[in-house]
Protein backbone atom coordinates (compact mmCIF):
# COMPACT_ATOMS: atom_id res chain seq x y z
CA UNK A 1 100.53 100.65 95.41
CA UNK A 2 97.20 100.51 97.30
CA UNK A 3 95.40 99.87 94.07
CA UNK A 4 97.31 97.18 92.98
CA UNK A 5 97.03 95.56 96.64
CA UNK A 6 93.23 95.70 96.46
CA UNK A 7 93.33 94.00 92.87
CA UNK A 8 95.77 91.44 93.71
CA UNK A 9 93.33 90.51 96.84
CA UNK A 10 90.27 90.52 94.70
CA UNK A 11 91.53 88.60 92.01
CA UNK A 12 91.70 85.75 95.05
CA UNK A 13 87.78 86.35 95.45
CA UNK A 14 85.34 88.82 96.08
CA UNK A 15 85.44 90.72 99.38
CA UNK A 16 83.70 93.26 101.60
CA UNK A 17 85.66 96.58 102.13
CA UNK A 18 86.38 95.70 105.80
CA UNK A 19 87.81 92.04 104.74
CA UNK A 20 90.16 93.64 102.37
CA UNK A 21 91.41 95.77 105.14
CA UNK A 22 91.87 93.26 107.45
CA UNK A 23 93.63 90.81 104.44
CA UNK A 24 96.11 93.92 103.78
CA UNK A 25 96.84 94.37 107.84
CA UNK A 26 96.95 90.54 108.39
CA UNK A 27 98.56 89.09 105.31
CA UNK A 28 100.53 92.44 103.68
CA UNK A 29 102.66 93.84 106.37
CA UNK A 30 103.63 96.13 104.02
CA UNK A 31 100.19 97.88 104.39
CA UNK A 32 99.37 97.31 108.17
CA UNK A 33 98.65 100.91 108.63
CA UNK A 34 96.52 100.80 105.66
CA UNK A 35 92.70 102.82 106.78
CA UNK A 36 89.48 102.80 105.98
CA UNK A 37 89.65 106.87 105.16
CA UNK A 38 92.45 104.76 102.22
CA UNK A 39 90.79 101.74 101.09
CA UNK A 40 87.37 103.03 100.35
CA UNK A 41 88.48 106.08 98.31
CA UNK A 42 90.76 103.79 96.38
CA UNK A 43 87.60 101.35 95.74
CA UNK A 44 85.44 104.03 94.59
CA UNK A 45 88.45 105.73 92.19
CA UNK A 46 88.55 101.38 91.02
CA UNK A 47 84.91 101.23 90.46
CA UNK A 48 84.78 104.14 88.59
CA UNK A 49 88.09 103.22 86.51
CA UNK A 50 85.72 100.34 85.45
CA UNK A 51 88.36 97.67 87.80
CA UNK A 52 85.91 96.31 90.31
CA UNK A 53 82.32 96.21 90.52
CA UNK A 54 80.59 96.02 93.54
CA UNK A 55 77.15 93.25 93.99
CA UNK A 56 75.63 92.80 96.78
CA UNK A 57 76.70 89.53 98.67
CA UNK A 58 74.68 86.38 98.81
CA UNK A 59 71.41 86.72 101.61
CA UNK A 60 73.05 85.69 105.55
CA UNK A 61 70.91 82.54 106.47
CA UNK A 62 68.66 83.29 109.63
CA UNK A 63 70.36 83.54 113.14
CA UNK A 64 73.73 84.16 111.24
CA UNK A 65 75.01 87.72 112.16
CA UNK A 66 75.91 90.14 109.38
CA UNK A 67 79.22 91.94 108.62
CA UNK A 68 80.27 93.89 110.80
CA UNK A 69 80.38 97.79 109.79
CA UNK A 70 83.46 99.58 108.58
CA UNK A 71 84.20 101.92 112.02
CA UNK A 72 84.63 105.68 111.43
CA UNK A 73 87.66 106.68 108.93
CA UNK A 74 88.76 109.22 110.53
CA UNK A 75 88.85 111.29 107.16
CA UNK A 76 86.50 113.07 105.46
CA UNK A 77 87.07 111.72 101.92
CA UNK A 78 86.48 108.06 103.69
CA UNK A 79 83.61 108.96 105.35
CA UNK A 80 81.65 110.07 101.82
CA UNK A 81 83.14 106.96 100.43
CA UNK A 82 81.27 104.71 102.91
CA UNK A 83 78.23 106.34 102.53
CA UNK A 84 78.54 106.03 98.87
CA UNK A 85 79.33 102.61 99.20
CA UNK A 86 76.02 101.94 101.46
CA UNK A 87 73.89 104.27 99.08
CA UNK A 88 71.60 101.42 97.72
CA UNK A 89 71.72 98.94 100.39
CA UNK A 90 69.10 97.51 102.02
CA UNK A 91 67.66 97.54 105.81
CA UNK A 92 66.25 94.09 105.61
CA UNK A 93 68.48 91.88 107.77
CA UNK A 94 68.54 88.96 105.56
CA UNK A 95 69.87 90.95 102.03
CA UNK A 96 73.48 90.49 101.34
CA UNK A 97 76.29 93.45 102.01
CA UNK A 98 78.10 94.50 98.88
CA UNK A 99 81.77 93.10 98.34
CA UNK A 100 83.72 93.78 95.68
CA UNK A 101 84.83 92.49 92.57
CA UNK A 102 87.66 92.66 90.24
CA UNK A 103 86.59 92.88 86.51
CA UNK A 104 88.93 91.99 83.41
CA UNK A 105 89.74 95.34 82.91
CA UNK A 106 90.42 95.19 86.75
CA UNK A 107 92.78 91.94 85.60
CA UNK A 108 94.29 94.06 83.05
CA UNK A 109 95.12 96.77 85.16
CA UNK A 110 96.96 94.57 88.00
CA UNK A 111 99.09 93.23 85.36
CA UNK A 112 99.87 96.39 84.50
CA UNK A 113 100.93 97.62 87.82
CA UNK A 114 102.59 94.30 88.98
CA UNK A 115 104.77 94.72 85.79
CA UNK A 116 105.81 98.47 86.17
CA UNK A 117 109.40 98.40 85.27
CA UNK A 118 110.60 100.98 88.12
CA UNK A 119 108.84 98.48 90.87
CA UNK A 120 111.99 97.17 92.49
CA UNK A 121 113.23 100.33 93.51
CA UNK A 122 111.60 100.51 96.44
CA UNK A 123 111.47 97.98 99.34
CA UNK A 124 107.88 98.32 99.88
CA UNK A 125 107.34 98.36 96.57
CA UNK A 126 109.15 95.19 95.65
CA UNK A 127 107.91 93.42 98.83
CA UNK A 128 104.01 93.71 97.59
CA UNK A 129 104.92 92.85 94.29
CA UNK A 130 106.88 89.92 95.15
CA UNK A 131 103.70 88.90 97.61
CA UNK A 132 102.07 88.63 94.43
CA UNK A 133 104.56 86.99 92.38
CA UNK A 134 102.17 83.53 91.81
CA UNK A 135 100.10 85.71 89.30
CA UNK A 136 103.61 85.95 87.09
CA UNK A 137 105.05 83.45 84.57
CA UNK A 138 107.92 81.80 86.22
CA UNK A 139 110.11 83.53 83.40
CA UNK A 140 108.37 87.36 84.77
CA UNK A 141 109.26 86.45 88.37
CA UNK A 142 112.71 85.62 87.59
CA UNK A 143 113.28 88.93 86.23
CA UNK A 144 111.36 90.38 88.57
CA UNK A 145 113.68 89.03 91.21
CA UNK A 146 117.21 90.03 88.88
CA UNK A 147 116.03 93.29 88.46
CA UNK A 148 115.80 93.73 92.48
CA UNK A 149 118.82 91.50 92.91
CA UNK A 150 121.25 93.53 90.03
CA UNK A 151 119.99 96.86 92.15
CA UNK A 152 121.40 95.92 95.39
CA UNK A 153 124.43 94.46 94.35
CA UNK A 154 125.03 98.25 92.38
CA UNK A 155 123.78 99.99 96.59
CA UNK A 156 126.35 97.28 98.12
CA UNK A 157 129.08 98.51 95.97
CA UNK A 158 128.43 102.37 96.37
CA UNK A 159 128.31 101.34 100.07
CA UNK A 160 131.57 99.94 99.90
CA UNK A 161 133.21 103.25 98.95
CA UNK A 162 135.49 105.21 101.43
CA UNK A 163 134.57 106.06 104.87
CA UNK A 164 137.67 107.45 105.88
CA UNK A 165 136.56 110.80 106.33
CA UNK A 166 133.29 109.63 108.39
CA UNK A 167 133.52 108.98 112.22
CA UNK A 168 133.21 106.06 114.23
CA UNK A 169 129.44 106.22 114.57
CA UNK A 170 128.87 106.92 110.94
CA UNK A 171 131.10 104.35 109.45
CA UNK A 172 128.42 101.62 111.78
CA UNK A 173 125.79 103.14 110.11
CA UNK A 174 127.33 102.46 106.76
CA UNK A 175 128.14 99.01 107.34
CA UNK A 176 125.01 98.00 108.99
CA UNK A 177 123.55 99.14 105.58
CA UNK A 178 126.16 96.89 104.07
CA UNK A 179 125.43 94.11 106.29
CA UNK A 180 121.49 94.15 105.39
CA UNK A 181 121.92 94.68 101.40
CA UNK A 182 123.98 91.62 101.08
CA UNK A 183 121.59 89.32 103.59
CA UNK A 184 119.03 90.85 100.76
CA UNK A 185 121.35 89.44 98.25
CA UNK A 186 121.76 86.57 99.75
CA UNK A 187 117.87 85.68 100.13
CA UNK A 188 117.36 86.80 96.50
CA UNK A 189 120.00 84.42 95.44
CA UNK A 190 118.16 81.52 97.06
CA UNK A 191 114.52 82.72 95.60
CA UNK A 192 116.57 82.76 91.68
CA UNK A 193 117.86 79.36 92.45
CA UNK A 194 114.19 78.52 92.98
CA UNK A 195 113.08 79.77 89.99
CA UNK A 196 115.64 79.11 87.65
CA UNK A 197 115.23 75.43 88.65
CA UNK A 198 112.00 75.67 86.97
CA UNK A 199 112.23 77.66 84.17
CA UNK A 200 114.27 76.44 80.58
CA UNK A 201 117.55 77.62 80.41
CA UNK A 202 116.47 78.85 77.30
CA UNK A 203 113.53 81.28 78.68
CA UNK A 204 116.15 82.67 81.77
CA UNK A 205 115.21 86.08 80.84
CA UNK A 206 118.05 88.72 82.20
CA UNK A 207 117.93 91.37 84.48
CA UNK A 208 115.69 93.71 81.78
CA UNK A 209 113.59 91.77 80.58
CA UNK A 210 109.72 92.70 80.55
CA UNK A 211 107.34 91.05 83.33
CA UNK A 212 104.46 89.73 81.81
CA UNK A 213 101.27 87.80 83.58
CA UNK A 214 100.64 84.32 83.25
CA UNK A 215 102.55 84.78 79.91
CA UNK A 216 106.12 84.94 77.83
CA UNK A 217 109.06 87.33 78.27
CA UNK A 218 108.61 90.08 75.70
């Protein structure tokens, strides 16, 4: 999921490892918690995958004050990543920090994860993916949002089985469960209505229909 966060940042532009933290903390909820012992592991594993590149930034103009350092990790594994990531820079003040960059293969790769079939499973999950529903075809974020939609209506109806046997403080918990799938549904069934106000009524795909990027149902 971290992977696919990273991409889905850098396919906006290029950006220093600290800026993608602070995007994923002040943007993605979903990753607040999200460290620097995390992000530059998952950079170097990119890098080497042949997703990203990293270049060294464009020269700060005199007076302007440079990017501030990534602080301590707190890991070991992020520690050797930062250094690996500062192996060839320079100690001039006016040369450029290195930011990353997504590369097509980097492209391909996000589309793969952002189209993973088993993605609205799981809230967090869905909730990153659906952050980066503008890279989808309207017709691949329609599905994407039936998919999630058909799999809480199936949780609201196991949900609704019997509770006769729980007690008083149980049977809240259940329905309070209840209560939040269907404000899920709910919200989902306003985001469809969205969509399938744009999209053909002959491209509606249904509920298992392959997500594709910037493309056709398949």
């Amino acid at each position: 999921m971290l992977d696919m966060a990273i991409l889905g940042l850098l396919e906006e532009r290029d950006l220093h490892g600290y800026e993608i933290r602070r995007q994923l903390r002040d943007n993605l909820g979903i990753l607040a918690n999200v460290s620097f012992g995390s992000i530059y592991p998952a950079l170097t594993r990119l890098e080497k995958a042949g997703a990203v590149i990293a270049i060294e930034a464009p020269a700060t103009e005199s007076g302007t004050p440079a990017a501030p350092p990534p602080p301590p990790t707190g890991s070991l594994s992020g520690e050797l990543a930062v250094l690996r990531a500062r192996r060839h820079s320079t100690t001039r003040s006016r040369r450029g920090k290195k930011v990353y960059r997504i590369t097509d293969g980097g492209r391909v790769l996000f589309t793969q994860l952002l189209s993973e079939s088993g993605a609205v499973d799981d809230a967090r999950s869905f909730g990153l993916r659906l952050a980066f529903a503008r890279h989808l075809a309207p017709q691949a974020r329609l599905a994407l949002l039936e998919r999630r939609r058909a799999l809480l209506v199936q949780r609201l109806a196991e949900a609704g089985g019997s509770t006769a046997e729980l007690d008083v403080y149980a049977r809240s918990v259940v329905q309070h469960t209840a209560d939040s799938v269907a404000q899920d549904i709910d919200w989902l069934d306003g985001l469809i209505a969205a969509e399938r106000s744009i999209v053909p009524p002959e491209t509606t795909p249904t509920a298992t229909a392959e997500l594709t990027y910037e493309g056709d149902i398949r």
